[in-house]
N, C-alpha and C. Protein backbone atom coordinates (compact mmCIF):
# COMPACT_ATOMS: atom_id res chain seq x y z
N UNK A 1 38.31 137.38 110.73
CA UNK A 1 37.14 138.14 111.12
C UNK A 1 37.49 139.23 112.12
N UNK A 2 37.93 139.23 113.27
CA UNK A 2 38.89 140.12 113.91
C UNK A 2 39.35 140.92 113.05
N UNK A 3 40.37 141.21 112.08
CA UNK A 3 41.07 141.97 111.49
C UNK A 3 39.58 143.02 110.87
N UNK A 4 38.60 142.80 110.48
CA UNK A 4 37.77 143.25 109.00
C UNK A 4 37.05 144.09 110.55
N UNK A 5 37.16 143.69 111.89
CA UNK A 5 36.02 144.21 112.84
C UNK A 5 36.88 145.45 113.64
N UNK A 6 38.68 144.56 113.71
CA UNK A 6 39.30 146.02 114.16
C UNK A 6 39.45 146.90 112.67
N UNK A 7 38.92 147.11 111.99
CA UNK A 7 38.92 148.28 110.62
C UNK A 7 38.16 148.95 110.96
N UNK A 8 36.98 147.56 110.76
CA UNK A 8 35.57 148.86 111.07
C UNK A 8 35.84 149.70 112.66
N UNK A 9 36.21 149.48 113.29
CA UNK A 9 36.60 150.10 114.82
C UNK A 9 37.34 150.84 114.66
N UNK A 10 38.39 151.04 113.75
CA UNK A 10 39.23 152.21 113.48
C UNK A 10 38.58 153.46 113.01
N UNK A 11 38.05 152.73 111.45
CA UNK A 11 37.05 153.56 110.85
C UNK A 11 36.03 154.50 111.26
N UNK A 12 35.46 153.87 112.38
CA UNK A 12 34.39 154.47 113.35
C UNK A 12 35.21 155.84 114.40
N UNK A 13 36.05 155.56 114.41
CA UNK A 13 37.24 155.42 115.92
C UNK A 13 37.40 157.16 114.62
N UNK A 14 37.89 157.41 113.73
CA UNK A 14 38.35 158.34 113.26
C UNK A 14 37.43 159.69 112.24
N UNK A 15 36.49 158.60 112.13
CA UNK A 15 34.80 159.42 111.85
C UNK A 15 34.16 160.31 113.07
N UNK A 16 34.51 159.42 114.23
CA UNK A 16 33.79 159.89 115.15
C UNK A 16 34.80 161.39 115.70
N UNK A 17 35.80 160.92 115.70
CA UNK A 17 37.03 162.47 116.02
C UNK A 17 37.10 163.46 114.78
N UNK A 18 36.35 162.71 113.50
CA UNK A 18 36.65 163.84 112.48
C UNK A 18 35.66 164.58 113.00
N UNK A 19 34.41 164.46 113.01
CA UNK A 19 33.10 165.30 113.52
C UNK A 19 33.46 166.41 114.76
N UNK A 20 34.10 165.26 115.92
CA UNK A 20 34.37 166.22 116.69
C UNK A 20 35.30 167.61 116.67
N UNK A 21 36.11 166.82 115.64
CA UNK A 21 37.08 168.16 115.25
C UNK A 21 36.29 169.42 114.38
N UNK A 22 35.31 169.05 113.61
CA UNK A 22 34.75 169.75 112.52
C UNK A 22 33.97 170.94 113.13
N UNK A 23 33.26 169.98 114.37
CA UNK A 23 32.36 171.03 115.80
C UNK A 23 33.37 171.65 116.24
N UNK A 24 34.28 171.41 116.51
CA UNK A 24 35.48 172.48 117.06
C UNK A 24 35.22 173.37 116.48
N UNK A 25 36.19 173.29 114.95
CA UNK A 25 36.07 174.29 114.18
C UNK A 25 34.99 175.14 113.84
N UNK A 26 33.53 174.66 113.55
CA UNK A 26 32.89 175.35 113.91
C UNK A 26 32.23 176.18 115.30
N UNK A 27 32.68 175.45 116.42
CA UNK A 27 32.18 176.27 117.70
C UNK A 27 33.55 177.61 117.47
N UNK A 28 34.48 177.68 117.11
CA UNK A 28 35.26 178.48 116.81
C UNK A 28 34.83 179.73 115.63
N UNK A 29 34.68 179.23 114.79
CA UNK A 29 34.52 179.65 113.58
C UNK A 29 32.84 180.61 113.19
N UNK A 30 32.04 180.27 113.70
CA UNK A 30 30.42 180.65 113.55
C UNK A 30 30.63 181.80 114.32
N UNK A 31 29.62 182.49 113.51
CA UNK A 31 29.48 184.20 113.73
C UNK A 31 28.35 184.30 115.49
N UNK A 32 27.01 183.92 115.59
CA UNK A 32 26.76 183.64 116.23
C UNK A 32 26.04 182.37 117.21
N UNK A 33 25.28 182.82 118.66
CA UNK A 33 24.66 181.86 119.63
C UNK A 33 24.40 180.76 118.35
N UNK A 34 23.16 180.57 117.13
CA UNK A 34 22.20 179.62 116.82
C UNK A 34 23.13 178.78 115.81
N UNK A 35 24.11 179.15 115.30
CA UNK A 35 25.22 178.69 114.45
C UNK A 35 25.91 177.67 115.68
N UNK A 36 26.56 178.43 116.57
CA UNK A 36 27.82 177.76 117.14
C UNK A 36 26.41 176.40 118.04
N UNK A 37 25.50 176.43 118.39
CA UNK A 37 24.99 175.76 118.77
C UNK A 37 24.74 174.45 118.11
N UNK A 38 24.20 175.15 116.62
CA UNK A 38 23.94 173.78 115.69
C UNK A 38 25.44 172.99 115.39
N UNK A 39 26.59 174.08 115.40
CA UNK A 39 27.92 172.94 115.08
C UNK A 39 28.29 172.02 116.84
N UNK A 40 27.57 172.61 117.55
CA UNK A 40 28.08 171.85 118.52
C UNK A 40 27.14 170.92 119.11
N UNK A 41 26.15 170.93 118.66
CA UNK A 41 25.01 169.86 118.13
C UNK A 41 25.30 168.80 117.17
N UNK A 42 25.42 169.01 116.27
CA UNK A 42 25.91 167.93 115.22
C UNK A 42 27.37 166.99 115.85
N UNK A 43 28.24 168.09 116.13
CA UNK A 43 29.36 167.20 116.40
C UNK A 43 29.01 165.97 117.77
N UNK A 44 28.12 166.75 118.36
CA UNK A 44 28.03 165.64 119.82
C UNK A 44 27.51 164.84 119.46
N UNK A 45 26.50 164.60 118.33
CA UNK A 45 25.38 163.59 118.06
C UNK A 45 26.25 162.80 117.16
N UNK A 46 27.13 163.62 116.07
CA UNK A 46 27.57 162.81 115.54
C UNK A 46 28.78 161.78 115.90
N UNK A 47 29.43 162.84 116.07
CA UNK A 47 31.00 162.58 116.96
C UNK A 47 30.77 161.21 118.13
N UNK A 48 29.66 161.38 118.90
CA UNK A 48 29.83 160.52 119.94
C UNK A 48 28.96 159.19 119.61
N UNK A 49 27.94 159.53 118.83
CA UNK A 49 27.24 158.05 118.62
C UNK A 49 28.43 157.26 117.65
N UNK A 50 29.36 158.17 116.52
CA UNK A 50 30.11 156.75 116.19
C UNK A 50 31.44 156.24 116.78
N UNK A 51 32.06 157.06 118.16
CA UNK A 51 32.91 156.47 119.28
C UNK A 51 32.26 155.77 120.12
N UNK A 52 30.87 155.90 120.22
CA UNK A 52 30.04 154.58 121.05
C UNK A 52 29.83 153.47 119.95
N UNK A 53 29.88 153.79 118.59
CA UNK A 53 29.41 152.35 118.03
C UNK A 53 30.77 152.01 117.67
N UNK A 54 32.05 152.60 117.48
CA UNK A 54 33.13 152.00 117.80
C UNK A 54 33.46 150.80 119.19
N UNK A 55 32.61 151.79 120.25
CA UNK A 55 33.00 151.24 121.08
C UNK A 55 32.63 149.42 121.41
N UNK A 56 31.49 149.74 120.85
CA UNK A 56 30.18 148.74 121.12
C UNK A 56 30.88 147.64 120.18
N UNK A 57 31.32 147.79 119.12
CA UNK A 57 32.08 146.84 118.37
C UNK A 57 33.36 146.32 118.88
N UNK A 58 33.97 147.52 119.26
CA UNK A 58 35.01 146.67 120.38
C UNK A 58 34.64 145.72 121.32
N UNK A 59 33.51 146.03 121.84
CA UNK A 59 33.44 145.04 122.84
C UNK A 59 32.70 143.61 122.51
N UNK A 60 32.66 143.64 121.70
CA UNK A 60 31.85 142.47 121.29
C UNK A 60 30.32 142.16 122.18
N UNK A 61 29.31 141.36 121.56
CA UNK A 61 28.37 140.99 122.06
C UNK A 61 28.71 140.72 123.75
N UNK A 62 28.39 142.11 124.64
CA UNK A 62 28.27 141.71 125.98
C UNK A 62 27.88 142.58 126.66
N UNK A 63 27.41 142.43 128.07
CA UNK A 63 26.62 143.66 128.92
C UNK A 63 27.36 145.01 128.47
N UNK A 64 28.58 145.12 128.38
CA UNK A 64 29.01 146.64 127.88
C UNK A 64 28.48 147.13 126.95
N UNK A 65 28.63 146.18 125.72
CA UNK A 65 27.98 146.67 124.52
C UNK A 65 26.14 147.12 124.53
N UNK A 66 25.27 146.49 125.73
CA UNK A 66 24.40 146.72 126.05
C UNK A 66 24.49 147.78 126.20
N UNK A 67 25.14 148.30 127.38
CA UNK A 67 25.25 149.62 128.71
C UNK A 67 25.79 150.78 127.19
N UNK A 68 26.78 150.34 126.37
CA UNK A 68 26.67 151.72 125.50
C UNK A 68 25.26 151.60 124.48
N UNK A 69 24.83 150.80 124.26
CA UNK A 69 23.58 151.03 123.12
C UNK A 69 22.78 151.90 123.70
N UNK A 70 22.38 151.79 125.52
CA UNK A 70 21.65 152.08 125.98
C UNK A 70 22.08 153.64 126.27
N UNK A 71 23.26 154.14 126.31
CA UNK A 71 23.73 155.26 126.65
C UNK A 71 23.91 156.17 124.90
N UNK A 72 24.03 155.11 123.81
CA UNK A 72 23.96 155.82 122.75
C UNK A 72 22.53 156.50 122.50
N UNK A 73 21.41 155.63 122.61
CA UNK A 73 19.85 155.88 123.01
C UNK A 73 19.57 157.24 123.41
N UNK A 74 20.39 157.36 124.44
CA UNK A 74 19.68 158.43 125.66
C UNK A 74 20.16 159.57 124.90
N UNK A 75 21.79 159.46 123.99
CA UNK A 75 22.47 160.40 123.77
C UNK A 75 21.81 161.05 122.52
N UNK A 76 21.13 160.36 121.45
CA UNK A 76 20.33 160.75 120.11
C UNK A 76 19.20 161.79 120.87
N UNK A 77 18.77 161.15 121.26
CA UNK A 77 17.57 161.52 122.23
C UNK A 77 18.07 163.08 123.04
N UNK A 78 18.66 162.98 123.80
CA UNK A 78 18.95 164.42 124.97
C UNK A 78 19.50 165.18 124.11
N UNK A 79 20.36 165.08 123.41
CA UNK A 79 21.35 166.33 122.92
C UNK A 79 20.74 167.24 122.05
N UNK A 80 19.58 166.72 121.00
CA UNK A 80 18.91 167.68 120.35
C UNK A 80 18.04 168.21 120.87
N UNK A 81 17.16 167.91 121.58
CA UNK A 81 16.85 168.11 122.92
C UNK A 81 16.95 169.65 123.68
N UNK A 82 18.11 169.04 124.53
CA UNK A 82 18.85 170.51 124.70
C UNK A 82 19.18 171.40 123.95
N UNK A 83 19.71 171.28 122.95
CA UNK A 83 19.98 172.30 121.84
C UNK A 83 18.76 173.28 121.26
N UNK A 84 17.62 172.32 121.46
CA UNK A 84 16.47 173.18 121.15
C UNK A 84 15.80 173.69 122.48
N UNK A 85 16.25 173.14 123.13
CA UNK A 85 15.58 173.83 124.84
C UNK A 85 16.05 175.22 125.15
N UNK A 86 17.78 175.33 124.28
CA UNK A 86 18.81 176.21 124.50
C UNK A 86 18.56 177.69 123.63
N UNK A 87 17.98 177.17 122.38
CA UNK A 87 17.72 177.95 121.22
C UNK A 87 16.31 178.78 121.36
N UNK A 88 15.30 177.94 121.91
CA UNK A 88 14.04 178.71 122.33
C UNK A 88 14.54 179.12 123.37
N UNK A 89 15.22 179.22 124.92
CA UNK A 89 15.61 179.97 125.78
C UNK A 89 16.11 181.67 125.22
N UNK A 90 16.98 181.50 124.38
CA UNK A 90 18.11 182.44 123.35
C UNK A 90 16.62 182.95 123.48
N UNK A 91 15.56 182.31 121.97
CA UNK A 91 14.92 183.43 121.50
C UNK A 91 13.77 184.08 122.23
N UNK A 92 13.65 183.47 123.31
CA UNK A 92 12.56 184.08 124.47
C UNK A 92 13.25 185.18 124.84
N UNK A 93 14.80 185.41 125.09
CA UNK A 93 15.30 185.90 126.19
C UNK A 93 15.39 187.23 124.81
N UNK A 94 15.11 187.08 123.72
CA UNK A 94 15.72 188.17 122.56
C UNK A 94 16.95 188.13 121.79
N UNK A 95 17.55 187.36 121.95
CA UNK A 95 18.58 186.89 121.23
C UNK A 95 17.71 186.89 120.17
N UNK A 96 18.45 187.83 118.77
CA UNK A 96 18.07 187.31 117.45
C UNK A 96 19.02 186.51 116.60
N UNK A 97 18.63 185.53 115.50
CA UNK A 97 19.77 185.01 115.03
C UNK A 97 20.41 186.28 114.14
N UNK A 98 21.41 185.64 113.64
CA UNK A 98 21.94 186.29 112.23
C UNK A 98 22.04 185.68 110.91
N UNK A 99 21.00 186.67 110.24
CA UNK A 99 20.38 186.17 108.93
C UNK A 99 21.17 186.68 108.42
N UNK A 100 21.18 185.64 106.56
CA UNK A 100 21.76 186.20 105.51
C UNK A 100 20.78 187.58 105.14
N UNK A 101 21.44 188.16 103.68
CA UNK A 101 20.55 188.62 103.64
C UNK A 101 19.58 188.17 102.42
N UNK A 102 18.17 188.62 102.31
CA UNK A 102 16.89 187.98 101.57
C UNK A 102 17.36 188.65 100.19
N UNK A 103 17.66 187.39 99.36
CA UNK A 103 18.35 188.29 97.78
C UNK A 103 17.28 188.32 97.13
N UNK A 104 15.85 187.72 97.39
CA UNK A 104 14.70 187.93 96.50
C UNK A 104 14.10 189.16 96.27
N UNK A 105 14.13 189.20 97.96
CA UNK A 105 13.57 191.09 98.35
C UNK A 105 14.50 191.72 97.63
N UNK A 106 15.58 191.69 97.50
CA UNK A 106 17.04 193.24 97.11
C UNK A 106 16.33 193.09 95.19
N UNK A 107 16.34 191.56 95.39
CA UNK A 107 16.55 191.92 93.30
C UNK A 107 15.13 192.73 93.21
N UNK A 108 13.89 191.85 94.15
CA UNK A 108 12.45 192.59 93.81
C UNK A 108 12.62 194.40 93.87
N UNK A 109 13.05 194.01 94.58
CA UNK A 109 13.58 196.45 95.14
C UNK A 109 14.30 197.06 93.59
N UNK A 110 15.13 196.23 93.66
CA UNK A 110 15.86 196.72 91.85
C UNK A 110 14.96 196.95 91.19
N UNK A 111 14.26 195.90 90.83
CA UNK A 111 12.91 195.65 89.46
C UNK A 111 12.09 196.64 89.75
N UNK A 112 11.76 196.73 91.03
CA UNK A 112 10.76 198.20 91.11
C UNK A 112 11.46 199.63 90.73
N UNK A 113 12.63 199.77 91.05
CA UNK A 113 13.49 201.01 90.63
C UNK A 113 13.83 201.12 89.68
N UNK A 114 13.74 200.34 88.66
CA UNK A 114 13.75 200.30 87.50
C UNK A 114 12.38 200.65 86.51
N UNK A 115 11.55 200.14 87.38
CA UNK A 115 10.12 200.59 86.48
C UNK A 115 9.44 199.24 85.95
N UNK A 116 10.18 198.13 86.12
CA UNK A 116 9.65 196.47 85.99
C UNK A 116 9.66 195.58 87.19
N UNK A 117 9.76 194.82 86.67
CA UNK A 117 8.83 193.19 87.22
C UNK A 117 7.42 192.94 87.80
N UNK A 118 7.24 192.05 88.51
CA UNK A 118 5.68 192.01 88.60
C UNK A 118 5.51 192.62 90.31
């Protein structure tokens, strides 16, 4: 039973660093503020709730495993949170995002220059 619980603890243990690596890459990688925010959003929520439920499995049924449930809690909870506290700040302050662009409008503009669609 040990062996099947240190797996799952590995498992967790390397899910939780893949995420964080992935937020890297994207806090790197994203063009702008509302992008690099959401990858560094995801990775914290994701990244860290499954190195706390790694953790929590490591420790087996005991006040620790309490003290992280209770700190995984707070962490679901605050981080999106902030991210959206951060994102309405941005767009109060005028920060606009960066949109694709609307391919419905471009094809509708064609069809009119052409002399069709509705």
């Amino acid at each position: 039973m040990a062996l099947v619980n240190d797996i799952a603890v590995w498992i967790l243990l390397g899910l939780g660093s893949f995420f964080y690596l992935v937020g890297a890459i994207g806090l790197v990688r994203m063009p702008d503020l509302f992008t690099r925010m959401h990858a560094a959003s995801v990775s914290e929520t994701l990244g860290a709730g499954l190195l706390l439920l790694a953790m929590m499995l490591a420790a087996g049924w005991s006040l620790n495993a309490a003290k992280l449930a209770v700190i995984l809690g707070i962490l679901f909870f605050t981080g999106p949170v902030a991210t959206h506290a951060l994102a309405q700040a941005a767009l109060t302050a005028g920060l606009k995002p960066q949109l694709a662009e609307d391919r419905t409008r471009k094809n509708g503009a064609r069809a009119a220059k052409r002399g069709g669609g509705k």
